[in-house]
Protein backbone atom coordinates (compact mmCIF):
# COMPACT_ATOMS: atom_id res chain seq x y z
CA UNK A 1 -137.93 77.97 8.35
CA UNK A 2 -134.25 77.15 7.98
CA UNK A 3 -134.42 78.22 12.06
CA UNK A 4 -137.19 76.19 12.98
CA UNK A 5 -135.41 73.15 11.42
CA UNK A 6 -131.98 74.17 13.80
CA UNK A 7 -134.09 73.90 16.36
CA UNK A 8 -136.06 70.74 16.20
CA UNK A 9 -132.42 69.09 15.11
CA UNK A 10 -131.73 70.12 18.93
CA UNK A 11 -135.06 67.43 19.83
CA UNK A 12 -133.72 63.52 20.91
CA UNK A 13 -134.34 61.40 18.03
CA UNK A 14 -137.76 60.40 19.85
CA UNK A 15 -138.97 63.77 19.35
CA UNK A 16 -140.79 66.05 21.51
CA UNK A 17 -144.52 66.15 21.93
CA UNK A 18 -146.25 68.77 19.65
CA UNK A 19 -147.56 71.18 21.83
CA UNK A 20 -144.10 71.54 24.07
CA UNK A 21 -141.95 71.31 20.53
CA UNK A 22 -144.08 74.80 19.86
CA UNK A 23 -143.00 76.05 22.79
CA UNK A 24 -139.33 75.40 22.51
CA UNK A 25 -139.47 76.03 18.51
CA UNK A 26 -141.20 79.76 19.30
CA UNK A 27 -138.46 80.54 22.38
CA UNK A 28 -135.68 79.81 19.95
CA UNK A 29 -136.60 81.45 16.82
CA UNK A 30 -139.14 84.12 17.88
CA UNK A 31 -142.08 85.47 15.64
CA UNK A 32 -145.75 84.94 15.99
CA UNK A 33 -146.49 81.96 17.92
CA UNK A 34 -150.17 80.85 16.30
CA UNK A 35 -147.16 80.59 13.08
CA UNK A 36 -145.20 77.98 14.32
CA UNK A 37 -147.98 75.16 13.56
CA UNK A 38 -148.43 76.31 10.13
CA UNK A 39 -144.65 76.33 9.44
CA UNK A 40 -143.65 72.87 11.04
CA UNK A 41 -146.79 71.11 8.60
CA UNK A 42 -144.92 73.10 5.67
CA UNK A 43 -141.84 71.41 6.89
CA UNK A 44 -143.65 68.28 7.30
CA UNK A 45 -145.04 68.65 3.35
CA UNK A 46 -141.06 69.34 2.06
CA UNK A 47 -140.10 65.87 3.81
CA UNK A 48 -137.95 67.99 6.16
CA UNK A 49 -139.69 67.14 9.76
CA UNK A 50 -142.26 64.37 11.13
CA UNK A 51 -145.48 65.20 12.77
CA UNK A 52 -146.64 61.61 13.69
CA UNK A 53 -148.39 60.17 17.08
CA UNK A 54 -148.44 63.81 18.38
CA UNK A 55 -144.42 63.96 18.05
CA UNK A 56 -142.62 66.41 16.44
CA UNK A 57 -139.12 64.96 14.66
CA UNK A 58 -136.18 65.86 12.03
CA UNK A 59 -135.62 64.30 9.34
CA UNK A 60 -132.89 63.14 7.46
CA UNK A 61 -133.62 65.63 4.80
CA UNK A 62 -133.96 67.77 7.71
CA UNK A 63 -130.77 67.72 9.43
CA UNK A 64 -129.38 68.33 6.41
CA UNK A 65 -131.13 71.73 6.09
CA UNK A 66 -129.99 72.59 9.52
CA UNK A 67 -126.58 71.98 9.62
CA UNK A 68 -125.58 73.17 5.72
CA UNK A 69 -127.89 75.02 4.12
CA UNK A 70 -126.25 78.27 5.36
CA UNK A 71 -123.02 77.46 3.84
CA UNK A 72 -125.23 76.85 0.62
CA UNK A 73 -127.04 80.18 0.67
CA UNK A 74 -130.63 78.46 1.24
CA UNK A 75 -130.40 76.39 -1.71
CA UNK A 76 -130.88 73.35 0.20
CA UNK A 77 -134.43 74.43 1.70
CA UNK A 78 -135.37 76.31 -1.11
CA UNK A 79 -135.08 73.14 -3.46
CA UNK A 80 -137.16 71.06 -0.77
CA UNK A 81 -140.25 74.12 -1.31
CA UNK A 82 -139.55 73.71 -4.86
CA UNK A 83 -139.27 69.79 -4.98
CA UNK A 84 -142.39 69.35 -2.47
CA UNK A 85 -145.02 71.52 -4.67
CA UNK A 86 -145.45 74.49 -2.38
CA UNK A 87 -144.30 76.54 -5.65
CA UNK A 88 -146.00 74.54 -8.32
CA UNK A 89 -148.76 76.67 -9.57
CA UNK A 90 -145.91 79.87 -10.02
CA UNK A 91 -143.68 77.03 -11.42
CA UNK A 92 -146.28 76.09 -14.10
CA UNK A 93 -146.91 79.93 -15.05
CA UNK A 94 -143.17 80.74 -15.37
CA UNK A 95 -142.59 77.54 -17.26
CA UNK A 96 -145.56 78.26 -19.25
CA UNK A 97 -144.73 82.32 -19.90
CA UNK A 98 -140.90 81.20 -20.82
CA UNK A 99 -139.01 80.11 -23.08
CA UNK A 100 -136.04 77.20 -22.87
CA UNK A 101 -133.00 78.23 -24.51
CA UNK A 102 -130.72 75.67 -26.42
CA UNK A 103 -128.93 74.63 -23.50
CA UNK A 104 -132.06 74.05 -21.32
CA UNK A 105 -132.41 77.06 -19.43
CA UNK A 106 -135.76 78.77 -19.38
CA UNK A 107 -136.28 82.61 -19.79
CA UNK A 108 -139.46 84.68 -19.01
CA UNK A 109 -139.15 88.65 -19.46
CA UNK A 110 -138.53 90.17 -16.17
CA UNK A 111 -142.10 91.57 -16.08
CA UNK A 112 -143.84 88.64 -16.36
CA UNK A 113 -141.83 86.60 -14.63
CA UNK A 114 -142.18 89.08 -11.06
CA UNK A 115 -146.10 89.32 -12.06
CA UNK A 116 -146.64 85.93 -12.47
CA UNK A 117 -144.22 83.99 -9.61
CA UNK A 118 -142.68 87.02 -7.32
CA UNK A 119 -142.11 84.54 -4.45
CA UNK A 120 -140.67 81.62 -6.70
CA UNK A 121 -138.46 84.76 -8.33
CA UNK A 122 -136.86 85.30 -4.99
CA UNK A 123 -136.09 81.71 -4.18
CA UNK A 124 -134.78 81.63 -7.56
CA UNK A 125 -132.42 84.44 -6.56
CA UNK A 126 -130.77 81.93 -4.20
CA UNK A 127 -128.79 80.15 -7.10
CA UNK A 128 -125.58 82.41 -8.17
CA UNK A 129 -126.22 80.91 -11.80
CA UNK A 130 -130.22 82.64 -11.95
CA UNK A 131 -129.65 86.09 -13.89
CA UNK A 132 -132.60 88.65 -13.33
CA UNK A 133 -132.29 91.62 -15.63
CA UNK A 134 -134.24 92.25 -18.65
CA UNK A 135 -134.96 88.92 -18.53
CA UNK A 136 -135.40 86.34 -15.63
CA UNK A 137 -132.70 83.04 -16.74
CA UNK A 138 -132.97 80.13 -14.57
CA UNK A 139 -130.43 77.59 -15.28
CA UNK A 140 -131.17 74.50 -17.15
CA UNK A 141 -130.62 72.01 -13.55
CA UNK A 142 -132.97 74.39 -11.72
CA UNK A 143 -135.50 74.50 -14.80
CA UNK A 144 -135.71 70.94 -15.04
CA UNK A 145 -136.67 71.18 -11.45
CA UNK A 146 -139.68 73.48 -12.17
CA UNK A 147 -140.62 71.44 -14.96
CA UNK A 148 -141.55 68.03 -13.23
CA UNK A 149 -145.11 67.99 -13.71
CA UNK A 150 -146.23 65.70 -11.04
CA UNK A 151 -145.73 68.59 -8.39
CA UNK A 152 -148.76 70.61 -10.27
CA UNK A 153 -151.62 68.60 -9.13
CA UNK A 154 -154.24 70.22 -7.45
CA UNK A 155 -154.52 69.92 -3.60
CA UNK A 156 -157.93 69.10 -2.62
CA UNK A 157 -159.70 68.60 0.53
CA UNK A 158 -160.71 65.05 2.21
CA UNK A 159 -164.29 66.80 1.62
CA UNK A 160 -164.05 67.22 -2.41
CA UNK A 161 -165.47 65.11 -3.91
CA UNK A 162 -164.08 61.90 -5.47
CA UNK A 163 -165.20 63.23 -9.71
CA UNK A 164 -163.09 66.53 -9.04
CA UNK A 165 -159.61 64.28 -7.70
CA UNK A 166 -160.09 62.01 -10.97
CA UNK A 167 -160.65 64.39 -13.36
CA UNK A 168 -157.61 67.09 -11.87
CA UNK A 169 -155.79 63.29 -12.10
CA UNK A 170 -156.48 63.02 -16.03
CA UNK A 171 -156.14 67.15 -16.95
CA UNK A 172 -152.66 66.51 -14.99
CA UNK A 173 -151.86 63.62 -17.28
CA UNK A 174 -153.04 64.72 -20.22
CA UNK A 175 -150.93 68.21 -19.41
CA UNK A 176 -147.80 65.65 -19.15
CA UNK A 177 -148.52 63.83 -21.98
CA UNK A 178 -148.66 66.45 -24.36
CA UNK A 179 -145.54 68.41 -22.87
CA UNK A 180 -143.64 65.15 -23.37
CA UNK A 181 -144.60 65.17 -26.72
CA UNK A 182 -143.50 68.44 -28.16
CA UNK A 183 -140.69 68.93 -25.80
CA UNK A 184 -141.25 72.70 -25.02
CA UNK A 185 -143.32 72.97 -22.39
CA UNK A 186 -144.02 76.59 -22.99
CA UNK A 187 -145.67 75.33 -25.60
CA UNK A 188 -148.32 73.43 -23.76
CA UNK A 189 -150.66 76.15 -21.47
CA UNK A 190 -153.08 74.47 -18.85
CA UNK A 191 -155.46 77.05 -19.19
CA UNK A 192 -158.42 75.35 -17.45
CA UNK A 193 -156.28 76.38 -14.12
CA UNK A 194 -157.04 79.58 -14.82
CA UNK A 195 -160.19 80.10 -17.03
CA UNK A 196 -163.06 76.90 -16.41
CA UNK A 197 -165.07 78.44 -18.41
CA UNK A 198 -163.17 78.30 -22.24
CA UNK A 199 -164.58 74.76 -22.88
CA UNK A 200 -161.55 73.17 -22.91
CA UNK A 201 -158.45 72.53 -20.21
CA UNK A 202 -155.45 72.26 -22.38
CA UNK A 203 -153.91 74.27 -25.59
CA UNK A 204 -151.34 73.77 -27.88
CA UNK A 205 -150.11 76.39 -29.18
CA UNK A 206 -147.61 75.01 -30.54
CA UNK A 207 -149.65 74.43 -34.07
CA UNK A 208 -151.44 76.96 -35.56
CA UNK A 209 -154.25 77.35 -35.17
CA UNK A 210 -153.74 75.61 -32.00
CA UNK A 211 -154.83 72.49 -30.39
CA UNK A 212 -157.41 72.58 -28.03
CA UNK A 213 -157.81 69.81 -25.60
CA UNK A 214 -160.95 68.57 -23.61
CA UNK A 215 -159.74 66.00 -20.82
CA UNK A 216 -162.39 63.24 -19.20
CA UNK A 217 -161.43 61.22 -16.57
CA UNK A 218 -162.98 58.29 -14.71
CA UNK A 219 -161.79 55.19 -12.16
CA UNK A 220 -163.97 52.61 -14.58
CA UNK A 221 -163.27 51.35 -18.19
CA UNK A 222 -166.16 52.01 -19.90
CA UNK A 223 -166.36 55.03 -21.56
CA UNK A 224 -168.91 57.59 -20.53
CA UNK A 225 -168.68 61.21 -20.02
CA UNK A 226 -170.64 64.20 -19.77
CA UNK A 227 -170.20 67.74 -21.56
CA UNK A 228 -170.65 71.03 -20.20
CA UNK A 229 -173.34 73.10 -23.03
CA UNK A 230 -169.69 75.47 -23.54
CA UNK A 231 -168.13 72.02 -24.41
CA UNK A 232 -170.53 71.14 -26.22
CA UNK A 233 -171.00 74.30 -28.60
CA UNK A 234 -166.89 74.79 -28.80
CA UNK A 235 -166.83 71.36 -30.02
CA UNK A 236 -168.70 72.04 -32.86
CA UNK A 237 -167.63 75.78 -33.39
CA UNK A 238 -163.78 74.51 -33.39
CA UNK A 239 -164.82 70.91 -35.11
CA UNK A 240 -160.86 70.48 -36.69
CA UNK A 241 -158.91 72.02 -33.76
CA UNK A 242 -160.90 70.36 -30.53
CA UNK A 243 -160.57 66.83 -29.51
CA UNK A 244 -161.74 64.98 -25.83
CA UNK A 245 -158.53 62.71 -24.22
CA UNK A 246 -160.19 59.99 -22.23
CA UNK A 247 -158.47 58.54 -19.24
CA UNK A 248 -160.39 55.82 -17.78
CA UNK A 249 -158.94 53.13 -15.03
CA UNK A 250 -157.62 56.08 -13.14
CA UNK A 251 -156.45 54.91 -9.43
CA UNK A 252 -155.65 57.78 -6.81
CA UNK A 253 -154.30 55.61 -4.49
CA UNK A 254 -151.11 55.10 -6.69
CA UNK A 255 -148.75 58.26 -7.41
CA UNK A 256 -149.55 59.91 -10.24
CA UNK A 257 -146.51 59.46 -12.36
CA UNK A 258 -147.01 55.37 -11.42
CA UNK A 259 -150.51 56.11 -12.23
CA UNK A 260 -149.98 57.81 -15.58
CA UNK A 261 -146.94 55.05 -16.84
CA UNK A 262 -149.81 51.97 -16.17
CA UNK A 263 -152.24 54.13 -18.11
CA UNK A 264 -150.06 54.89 -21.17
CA UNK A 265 -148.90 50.89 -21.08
CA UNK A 266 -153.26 50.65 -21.40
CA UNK A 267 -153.45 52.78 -24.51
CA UNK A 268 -154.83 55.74 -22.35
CA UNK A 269 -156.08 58.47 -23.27
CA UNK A 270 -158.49 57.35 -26.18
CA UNK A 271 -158.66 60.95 -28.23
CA UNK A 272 -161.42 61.27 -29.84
CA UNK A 273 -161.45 63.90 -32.75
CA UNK A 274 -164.24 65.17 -34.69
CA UNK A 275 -167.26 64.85 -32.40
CA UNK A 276 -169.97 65.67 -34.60
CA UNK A 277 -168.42 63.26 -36.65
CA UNK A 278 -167.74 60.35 -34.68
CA UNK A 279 -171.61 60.80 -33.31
CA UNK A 280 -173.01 60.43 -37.17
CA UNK A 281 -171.22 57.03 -37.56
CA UNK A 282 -172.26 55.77 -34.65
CA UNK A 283 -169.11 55.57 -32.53
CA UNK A 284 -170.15 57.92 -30.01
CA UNK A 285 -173.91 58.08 -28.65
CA UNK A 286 -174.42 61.07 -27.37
CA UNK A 287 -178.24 62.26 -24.98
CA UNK A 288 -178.36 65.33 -25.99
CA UNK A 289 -180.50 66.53 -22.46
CA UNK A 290 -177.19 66.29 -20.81
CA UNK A 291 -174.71 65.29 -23.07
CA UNK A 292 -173.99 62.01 -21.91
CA UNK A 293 -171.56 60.41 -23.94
CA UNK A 294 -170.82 57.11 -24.59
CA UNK A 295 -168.80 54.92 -26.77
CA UNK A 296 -170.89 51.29 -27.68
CA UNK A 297 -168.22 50.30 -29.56
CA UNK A 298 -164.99 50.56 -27.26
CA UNK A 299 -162.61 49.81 -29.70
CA UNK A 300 -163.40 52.95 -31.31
CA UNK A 301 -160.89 55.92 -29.84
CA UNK A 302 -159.31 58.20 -32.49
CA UNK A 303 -159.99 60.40 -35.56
């Protein structure tokens, strides 16, 4: 990658068309040439080329890589991977599987560190300060790095639909939320990522016995959501540890960390706590075909 970015640096600062920039990439740095498309729009993702009106161009950013990241022993590029989210899901894993030490650095047992993120690892390896031994220590700069939640959204096609964007939107914020509230994010495991079938997305295990977090999401303000029969049941089986974070207003065309900030200023997410509870007084009407849910009095959002 570092080569590829050498040699588009080479291009005038129009560019070259794609197809020829493939070409000339592929005679310069060798390898597979069906690769070379698939590594420039990984470039293109870390901010460190253009692919626009069929043109292939550096970047600032770019150049960058490609004149100095030698002399810093791929830090440079491997901070753009890690910055850009082509990492994010190891990054969550590690963050989640560590530990941060007093001074901010985060530690994860070798073992699970290799099992969980074995590419991230080796990028890791790139900074002199990262220690792999019994344990794998990533300093604290590098660890804040890994930490910046908005680089764990989900991708999703242009095909999915428009429910699945808004509700990865309010697990993501929700995820956030609670990690800025106990400051360890360790602490705070995403587990829908890997298990959709616990009837919840988020745990704190920070308290014991832990938290357990059901996230809704929607782009209106009334609130209405629908549980899952799993939900349902593990609502009632874990009545004092499971509550539902509702995140309604959500807009995908702004960034999510802009996105999140207006929500929080809106009093997002209403928790609700106690379902079977809530449903008794009245505050939550619930059709119990398909556990609609819906909250006539919209005042109503906690305990």
């Amino acid at each position: 990658m570092h080569a590829i970015t050498r040699a588009v640096s080479k291009f005038p600062p129009a560019g070259l068309a794609l197809d020829k920039a493939i070409r000339v990439i592929w005679t310069s740095c060798g390898g597979p040439l069906e690769e070379v498309a698939a590594l420039l729009e990984t470039l293109a993702g870390c901010d460190l080329v253009t692919l626009r009106d069929g043109r292939v161009r550096i970047t600032k950013s770019g150049r960058l890589v490609a004149t100095q990241d030698h002399q810093q022993g791929g830090r440079l590029l491997g901070l753009s991977l890690i910055r850009s989210g082509h990492f994010a899901e190891q990054a969550r894993l590690l963050t989640e599987a560590g530990s941060l030490d007093s001074d901010g650095s985060l530690r994860c047992p070798r073992g699970q560190a290799l099992k969980l993120a074995p590419q991230l690892v080796g990028i890791l390896r790139r900074w002199p300060a990262t220690i792999v031994a019994s344990d794998v220590l990533v300093p604290a700069d590098i660890a804040k790095e890994l930490g910046d939640v908005w680089v764990f959204e989900p991708s999703r096609s242009r095909e999915e639909s428009l429910r699945l964007k808004v509700g990865d939107r309010a697990e993501l914020y929700t995820y956030q939320l609670e990690r800025l509230r106990r400051g360890d994010a360790s602490s705070i495991r995403w587990v829908s990522r890997e298990n959709q079938n616990l009837g919840y997305d988020v745990e704190d295990v920070s308290e014991s016995p832990s938290r357990l977090i059901e996230v809704k999401g929607s782009g209106g303000a009334p609130v209405r959501f629908f549980l899952s029969v799993n939900e349902w049941r593990v609502a009632h089986l874990e009545a004092r540890r499971f509550e539902i974070h509702y995140w309604g207003e959500i807009d995908l065309n702004l960034t999510p960390q802009k996105d999140f900030d207006r929500l929080r200023g809106r009093g997002f997410p209403l928790v609700f706590r106690n379902l079977e509870r809530l449903v008794g007084l009245g505050h939550l009407a619930v059709e119990i075909e398909s556990f609609d849910v819906t909250a006539p009095d919209q005042t109503t959002s906690t305990t």
